[in-house]
PDB file of N, CA and C in Angstrom:
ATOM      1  N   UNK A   1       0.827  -1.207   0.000  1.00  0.00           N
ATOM      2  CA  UNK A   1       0.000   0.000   0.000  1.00  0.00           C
ATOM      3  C   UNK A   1       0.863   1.259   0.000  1.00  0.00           C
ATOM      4  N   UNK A   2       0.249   2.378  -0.693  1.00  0.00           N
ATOM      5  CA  UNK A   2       1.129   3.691  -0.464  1.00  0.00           C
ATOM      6  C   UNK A   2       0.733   4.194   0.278  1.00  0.00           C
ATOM      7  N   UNK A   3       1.698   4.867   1.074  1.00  0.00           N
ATOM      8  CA  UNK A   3       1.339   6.085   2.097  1.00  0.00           C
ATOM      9  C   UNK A   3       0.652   6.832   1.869  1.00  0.00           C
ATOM     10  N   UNK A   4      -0.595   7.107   2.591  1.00  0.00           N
ATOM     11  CA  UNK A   4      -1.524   8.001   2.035  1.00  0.00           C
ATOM     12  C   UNK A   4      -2.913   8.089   1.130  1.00  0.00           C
ATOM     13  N   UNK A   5      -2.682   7.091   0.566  1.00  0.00           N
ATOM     14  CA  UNK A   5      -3.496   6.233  -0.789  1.00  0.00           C
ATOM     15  C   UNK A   5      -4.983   5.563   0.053  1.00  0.00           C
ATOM     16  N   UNK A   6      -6.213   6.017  -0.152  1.00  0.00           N
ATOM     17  CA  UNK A   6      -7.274   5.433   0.056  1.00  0.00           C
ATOM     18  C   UNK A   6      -7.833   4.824  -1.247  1.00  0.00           C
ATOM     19  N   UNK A   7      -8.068   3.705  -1.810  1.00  0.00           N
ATOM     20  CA  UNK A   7      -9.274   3.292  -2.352  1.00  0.00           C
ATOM     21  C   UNK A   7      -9.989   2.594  -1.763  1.00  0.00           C
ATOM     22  N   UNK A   8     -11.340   2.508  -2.768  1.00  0.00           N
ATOM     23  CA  UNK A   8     -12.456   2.028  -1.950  1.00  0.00           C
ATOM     24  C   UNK A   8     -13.287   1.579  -3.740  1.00  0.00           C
ATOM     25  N   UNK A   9     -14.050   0.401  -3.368  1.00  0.00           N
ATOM     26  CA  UNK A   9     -14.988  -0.148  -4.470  1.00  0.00           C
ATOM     27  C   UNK A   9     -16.519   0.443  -3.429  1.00  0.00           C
ATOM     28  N   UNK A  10     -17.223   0.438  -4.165  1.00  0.00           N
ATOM     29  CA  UNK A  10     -18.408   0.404  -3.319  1.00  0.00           C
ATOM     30  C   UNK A  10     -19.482   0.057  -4.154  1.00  0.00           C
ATOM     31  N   UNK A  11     -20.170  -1.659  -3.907  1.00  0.00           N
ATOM     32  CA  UNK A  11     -20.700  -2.361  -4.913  1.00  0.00           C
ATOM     33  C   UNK A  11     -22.545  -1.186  -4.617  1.00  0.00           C
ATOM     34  N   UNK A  12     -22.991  -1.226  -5.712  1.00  0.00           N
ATOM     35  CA  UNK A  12     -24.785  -0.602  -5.174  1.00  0.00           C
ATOM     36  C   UNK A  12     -25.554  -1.161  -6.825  1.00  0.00           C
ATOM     37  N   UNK A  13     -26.823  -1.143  -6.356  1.00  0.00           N
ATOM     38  CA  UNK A  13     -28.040  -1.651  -7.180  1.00  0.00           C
ATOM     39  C   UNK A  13     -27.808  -0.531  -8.605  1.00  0.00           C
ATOM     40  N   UNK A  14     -27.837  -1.070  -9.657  1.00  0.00           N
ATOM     41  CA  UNK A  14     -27.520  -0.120 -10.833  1.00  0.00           C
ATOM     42  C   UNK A  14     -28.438   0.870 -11.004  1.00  0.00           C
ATOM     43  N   UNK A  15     -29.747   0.480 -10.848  1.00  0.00           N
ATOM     44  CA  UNK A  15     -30.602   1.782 -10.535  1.00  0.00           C
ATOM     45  C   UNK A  15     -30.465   2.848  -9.088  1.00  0.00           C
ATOM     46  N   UNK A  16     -29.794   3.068  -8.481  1.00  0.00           N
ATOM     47  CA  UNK A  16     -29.316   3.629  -7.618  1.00  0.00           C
ATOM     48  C   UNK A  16     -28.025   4.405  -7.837  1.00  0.00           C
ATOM     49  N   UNK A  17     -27.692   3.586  -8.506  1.00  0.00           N
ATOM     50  CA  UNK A  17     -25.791   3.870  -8.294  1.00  0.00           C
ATOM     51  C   UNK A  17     -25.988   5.307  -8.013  1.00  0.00           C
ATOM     52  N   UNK A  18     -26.196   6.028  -9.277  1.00  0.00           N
ATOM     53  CA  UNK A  18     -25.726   7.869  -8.615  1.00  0.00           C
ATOM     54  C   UNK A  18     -26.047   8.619  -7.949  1.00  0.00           C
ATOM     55  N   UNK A  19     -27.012   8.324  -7.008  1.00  0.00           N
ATOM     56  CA  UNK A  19     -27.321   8.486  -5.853  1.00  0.00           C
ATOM     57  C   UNK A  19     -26.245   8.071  -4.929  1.00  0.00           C
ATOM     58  N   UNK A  20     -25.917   6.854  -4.769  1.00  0.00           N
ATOM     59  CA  UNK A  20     -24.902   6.547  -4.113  1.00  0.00           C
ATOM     60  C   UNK A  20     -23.706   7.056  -4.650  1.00  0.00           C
ATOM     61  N   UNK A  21     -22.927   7.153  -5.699  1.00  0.00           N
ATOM     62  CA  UNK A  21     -22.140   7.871  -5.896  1.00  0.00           C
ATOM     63  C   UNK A  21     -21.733   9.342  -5.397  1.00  0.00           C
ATOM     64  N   UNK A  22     -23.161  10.055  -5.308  1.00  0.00           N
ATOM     65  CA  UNK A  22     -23.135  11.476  -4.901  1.00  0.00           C
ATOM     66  C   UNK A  22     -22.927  11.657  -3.267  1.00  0.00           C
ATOM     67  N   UNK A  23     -23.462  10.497  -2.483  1.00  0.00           N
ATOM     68  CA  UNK A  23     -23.548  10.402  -1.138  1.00  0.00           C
ATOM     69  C   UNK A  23     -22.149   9.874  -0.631  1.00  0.00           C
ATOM     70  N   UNK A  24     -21.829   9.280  -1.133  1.00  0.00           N
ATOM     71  CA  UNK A  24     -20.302   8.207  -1.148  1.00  0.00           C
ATOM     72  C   UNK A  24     -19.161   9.894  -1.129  1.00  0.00           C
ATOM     73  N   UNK A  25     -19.018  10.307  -2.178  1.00  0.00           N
ATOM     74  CA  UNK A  25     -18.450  11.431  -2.676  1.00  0.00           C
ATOM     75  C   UNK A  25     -18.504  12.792  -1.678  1.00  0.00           C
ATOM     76  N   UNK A  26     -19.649  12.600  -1.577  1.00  0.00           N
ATOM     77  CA  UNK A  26     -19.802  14.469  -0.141  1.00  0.00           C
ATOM     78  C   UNK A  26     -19.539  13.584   0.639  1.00  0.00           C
ATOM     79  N   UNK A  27     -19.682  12.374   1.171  1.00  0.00           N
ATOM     80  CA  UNK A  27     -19.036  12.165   2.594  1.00  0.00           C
ATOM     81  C   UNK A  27     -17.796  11.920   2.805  1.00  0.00           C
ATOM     82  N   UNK A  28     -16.994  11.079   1.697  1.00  0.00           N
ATOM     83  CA  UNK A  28     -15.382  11.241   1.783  1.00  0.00           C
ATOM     84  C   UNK A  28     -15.243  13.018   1.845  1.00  0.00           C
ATOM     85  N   UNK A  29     -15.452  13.711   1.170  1.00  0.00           N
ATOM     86  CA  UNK A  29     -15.152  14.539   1.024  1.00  0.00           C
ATOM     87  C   UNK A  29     -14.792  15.530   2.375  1.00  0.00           C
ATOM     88  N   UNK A  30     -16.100  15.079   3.170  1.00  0.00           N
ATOM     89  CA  UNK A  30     -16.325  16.142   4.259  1.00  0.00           C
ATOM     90  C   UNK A  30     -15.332  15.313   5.791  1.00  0.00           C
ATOM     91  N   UNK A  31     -15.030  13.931   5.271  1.00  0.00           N
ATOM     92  CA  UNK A  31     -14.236  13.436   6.344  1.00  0.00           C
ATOM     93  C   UNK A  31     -13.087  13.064   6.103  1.00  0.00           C
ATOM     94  N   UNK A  32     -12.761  12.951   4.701  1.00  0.00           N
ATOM     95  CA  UNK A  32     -11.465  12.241   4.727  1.00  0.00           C
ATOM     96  C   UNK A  32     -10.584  13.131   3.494  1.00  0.00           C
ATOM     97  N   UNK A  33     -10.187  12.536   2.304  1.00  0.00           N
ATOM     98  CA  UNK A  33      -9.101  12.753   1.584  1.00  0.00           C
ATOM     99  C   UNK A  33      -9.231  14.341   0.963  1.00  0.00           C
ATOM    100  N   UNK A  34      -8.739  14.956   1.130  1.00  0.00           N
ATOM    101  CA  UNK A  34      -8.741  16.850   0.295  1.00  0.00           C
ATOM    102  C   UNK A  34      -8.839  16.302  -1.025  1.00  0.00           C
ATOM    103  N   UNK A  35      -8.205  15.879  -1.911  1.00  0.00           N
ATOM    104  CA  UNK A  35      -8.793  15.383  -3.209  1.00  0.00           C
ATOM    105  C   UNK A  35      -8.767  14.110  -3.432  1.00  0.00           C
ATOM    106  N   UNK A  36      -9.186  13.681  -4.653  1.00  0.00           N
ATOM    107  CA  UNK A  36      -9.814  12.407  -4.922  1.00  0.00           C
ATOM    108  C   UNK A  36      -9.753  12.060  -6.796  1.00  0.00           C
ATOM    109  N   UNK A  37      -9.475  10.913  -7.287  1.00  0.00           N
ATOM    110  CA  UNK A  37      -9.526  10.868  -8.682  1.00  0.00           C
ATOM    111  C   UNK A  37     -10.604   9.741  -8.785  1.00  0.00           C
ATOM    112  N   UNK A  38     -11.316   9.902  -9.804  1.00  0.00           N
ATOM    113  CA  UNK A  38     -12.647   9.041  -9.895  1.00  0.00           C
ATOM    114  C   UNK A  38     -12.684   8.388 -11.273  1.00  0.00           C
ATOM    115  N   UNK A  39     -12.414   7.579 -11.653  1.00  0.00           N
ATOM    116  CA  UNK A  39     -11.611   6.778 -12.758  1.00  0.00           C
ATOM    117  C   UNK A  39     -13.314   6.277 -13.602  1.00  0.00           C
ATOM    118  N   UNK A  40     -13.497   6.437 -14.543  1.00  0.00           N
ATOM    119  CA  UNK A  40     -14.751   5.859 -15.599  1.00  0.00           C
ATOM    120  C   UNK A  40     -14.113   5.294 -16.800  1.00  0.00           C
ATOM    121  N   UNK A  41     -15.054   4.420 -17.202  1.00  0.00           N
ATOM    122  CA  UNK A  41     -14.497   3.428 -18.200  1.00  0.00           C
ATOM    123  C   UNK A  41     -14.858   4.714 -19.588  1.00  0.00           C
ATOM    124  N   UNK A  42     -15.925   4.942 -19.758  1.00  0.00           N
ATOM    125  CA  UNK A  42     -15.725   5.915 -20.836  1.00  0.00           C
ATOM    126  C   UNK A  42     -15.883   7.249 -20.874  1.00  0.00           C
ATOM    127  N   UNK A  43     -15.458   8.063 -22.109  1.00  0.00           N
ATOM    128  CA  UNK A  43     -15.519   9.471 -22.057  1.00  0.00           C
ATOM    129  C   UNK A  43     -16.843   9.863 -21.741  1.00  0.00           C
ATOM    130  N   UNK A  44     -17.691   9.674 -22.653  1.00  0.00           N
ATOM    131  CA  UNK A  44     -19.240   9.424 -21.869  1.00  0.00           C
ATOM    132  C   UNK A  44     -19.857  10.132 -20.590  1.00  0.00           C
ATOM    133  N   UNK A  45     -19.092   8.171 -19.833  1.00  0.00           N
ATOM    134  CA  UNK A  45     -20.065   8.696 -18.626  1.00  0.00           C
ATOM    135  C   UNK A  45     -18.904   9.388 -17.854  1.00  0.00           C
ATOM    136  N   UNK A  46     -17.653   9.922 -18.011  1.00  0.00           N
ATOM    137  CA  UNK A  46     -16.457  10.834 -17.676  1.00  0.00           C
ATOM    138  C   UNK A  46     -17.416  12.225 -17.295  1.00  0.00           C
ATOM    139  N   UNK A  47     -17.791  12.699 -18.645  1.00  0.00           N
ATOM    140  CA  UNK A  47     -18.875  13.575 -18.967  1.00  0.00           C
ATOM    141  C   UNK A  47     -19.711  13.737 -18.297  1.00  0.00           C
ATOM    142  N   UNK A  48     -20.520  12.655 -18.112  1.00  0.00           N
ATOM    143  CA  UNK A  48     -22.068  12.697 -17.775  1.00  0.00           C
ATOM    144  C   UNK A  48     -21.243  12.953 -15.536  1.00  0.00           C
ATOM    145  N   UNK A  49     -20.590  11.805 -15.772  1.00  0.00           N
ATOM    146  CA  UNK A  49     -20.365  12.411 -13.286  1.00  0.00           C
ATOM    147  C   UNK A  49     -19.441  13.674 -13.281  1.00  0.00           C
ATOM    148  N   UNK A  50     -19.214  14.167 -14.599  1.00  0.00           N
ATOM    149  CA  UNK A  50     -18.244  15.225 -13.789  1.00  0.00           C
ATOM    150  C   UNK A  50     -19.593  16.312 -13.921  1.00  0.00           C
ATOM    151  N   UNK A  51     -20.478  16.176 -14.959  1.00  0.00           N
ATOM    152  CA  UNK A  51     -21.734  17.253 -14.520  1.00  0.00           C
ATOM    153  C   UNK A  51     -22.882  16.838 -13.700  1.00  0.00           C
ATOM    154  N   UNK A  52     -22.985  15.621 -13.653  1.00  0.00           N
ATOM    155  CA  UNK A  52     -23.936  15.435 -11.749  1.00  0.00           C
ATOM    156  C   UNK A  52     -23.066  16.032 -10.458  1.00  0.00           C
ATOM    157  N   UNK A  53     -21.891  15.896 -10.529  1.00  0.00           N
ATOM    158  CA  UNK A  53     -21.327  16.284  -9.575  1.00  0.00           C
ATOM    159  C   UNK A  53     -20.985  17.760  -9.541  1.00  0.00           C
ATOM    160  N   UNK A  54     -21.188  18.814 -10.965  1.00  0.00           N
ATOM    161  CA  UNK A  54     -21.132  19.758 -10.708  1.00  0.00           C
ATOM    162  C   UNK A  54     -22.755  20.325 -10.043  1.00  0.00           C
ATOM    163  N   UNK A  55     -23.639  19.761 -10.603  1.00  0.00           N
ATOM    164  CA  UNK A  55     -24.778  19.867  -9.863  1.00  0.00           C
ATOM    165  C   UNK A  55     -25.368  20.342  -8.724  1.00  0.00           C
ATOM    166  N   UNK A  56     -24.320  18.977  -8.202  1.00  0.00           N
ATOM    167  CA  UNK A  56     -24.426  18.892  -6.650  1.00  0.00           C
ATOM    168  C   UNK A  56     -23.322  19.644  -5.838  1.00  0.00           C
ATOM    169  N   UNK A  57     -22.723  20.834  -6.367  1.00  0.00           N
ATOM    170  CA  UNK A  57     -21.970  21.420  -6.135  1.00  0.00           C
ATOM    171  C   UNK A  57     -20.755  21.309  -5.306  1.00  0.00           C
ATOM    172  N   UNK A  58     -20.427  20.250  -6.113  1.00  0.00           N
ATOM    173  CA  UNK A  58     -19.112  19.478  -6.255  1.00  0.00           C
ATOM    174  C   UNK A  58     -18.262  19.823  -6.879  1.00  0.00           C
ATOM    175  N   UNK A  59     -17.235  20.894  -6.391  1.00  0.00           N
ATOM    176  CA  UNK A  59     -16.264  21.261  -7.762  1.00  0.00           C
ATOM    177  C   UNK A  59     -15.005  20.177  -8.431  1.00  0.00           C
ATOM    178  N   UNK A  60     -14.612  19.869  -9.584  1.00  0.00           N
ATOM    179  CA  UNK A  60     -14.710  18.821 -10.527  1.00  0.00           C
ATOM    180  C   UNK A  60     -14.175  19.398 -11.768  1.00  0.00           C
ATOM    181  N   UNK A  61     -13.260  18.557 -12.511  1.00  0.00           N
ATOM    182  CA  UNK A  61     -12.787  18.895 -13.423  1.00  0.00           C
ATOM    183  C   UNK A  61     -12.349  17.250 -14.718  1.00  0.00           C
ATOM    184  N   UNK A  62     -12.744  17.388 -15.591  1.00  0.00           N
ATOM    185  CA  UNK A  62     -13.293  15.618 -16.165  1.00  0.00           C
ATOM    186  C   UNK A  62     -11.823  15.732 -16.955  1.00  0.00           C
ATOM    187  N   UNK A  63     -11.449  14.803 -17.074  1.00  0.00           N
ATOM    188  CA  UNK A  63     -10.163  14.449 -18.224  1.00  0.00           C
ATOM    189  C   UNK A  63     -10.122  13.093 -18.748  1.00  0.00           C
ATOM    190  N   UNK A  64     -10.404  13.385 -20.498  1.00  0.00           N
ATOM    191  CA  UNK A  64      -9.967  12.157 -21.453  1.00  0.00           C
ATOM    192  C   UNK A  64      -9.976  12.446 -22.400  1.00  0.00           C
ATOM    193  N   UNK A  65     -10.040  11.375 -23.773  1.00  0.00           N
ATOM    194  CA  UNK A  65      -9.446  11.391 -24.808  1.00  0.00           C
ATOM    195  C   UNK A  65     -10.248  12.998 -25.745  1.00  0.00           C
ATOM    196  N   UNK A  66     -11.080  12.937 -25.333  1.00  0.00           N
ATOM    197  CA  UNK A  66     -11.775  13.894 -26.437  1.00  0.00           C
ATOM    198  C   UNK A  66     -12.211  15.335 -26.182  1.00  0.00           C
ATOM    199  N   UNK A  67     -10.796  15.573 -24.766  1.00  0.00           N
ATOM    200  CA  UNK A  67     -10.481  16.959 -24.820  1.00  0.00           C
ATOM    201  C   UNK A  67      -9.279  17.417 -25.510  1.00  0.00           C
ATOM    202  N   UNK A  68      -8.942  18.881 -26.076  1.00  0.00           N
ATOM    203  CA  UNK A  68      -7.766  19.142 -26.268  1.00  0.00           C
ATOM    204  C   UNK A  68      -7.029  19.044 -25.110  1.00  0.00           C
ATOM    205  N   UNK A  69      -5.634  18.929 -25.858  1.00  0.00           N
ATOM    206  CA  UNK A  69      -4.514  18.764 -25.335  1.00  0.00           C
ATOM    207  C   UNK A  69      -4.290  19.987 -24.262  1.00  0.00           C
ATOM    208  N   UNK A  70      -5.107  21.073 -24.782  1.00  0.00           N
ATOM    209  CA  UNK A  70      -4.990  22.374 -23.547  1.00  0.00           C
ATOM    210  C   UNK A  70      -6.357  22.070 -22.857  1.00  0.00           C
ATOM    211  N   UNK A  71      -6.979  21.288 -23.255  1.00  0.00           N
ATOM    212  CA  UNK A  71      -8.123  21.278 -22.094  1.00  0.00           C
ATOM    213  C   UNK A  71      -7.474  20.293 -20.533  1.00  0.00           C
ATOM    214  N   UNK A  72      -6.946  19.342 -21.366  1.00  0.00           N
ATOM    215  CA  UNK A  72      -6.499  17.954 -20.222  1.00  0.00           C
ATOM    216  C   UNK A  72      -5.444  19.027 -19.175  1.00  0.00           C
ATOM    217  N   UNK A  73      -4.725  19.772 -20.025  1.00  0.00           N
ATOM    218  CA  UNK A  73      -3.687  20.314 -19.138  1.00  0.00           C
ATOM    219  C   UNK A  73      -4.364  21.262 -18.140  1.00  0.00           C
ATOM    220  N   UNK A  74      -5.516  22.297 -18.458  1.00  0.00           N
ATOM    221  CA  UNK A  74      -5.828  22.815 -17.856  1.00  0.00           C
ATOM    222  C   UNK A  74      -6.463  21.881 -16.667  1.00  0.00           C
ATOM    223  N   UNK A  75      -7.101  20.892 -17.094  1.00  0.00           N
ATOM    224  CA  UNK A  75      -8.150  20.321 -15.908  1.00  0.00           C
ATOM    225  C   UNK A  75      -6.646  19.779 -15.093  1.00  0.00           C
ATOM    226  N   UNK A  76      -5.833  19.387 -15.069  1.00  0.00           N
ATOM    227  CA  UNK A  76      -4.778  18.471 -14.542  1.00  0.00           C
ATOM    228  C   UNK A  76      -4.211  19.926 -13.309  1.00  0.00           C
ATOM    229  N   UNK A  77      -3.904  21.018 -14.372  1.00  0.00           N
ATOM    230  CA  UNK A  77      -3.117  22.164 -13.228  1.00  0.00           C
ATOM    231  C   UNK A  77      -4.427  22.497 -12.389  1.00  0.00           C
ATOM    232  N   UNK A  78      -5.309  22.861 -12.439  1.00  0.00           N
ATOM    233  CA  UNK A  78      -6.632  22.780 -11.740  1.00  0.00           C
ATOM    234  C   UNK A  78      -6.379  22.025 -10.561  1.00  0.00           C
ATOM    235  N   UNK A  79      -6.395  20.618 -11.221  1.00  0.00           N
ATOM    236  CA  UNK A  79      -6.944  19.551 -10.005  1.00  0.00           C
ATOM    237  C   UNK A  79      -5.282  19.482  -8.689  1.00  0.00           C
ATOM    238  N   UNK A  80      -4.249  19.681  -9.380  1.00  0.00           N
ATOM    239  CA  UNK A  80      -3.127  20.268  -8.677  1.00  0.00           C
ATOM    240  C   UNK A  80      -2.488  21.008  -7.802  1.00  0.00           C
ATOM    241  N   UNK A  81      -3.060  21.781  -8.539  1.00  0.00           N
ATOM    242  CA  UNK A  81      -3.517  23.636  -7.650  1.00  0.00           C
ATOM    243  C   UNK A  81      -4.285  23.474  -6.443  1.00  0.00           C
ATOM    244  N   UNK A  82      -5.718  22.424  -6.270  1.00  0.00           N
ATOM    245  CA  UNK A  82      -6.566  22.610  -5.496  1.00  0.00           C
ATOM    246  C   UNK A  82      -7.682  23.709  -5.550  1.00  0.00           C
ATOM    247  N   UNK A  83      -7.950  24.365  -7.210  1.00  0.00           N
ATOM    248  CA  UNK A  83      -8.867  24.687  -7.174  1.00  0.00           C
ATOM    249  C   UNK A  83     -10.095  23.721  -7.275  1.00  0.00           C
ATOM    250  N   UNK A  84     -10.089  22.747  -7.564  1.00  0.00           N
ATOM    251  CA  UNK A  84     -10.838  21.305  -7.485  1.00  0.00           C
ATOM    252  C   UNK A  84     -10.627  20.421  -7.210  1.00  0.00           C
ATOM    253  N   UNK A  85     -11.220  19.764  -6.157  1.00  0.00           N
ATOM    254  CA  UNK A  85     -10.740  18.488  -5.671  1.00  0.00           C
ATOM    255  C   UNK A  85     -11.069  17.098  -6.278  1.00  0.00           C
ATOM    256  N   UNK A  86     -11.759  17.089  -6.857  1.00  0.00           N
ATOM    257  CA  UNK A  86     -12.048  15.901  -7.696  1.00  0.00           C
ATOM    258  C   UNK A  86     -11.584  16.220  -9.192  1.00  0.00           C
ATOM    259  N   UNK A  87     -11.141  15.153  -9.557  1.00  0.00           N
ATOM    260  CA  UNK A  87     -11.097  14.545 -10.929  1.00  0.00           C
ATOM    261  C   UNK A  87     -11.949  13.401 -11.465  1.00  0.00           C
ATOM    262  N   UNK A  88     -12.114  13.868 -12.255  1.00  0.00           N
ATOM    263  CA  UNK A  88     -12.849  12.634 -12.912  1.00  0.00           C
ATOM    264  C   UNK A  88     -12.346  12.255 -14.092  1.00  0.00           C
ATOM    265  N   UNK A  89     -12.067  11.179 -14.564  1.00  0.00           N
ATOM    266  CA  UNK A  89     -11.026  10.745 -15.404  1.00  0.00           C
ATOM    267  C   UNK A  89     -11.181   8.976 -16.242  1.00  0.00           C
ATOM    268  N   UNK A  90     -10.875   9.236 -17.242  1.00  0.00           N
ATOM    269  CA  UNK A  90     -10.683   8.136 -18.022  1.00  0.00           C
ATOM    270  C   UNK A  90      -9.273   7.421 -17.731  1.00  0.00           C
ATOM    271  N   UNK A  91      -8.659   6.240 -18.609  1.00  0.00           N
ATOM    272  CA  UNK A  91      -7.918   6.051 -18.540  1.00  0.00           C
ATOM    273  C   UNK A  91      -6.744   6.909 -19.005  1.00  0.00           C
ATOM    274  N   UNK A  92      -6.715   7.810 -20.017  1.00  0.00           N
ATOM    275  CA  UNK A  92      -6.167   8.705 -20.251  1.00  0.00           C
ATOM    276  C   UNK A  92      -4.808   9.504 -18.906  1.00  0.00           C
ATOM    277  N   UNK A  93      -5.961   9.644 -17.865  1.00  0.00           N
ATOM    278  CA  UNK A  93      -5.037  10.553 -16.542  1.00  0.00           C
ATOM    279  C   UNK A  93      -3.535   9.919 -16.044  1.00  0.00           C
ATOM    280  N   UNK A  94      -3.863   7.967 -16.691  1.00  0.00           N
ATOM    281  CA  UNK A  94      -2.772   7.017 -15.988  1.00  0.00           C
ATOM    282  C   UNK A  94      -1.139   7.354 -17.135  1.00  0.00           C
ATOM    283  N   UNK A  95      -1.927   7.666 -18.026  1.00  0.00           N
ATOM    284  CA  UNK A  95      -0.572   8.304 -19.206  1.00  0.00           C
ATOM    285  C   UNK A  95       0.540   9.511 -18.808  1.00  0.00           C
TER     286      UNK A  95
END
């Protein structure tokens, strides 16, 4: 394990999930890690939780294949900086 490093799976009913996702998310948030990377299989639904979570006024910044090359960078110095604590991210972020 790394120093510092929390993951967590958290299995839920597929009609539920983003509900639970959103509840899962404000509560790490408010007890545990200052930021967080949230890994999705596609650009898609990358898309679709980084705007439920802006919603829920979650600040958030999405990164994958089908941003520019100045978009990824911007969301990356962003999520760095700590003007946002979440990422949300494709496989792309592991490059």
């Amino acid at each position: 394990p790394i120093e510092g490093l929390f993951q967590a799976y958290v299995l839920t009913p597929a009609q539920v999930k983003s509900c639970y996702f959103i509840v899962v998310l404000q509560t790490l948030l408010r007890t545990g890690p200052q930021s967080m990377i949230v890994f999705t299989h596609t650009c898609r639904s990358c898309h679709v939780y980084s705007e439920l979570l802006q919603r829920h006024d979650i600040h958030c910044v999405s990164l994958h294949s089908l941003l520019t090359q100045a978009q990824r960078l911007s969301s990356l110095s962003k999520f760095k900086s700590g003007q946002v604590n979440v990422l949300v991210a494709t496989d792309v972020a592991s490059r």
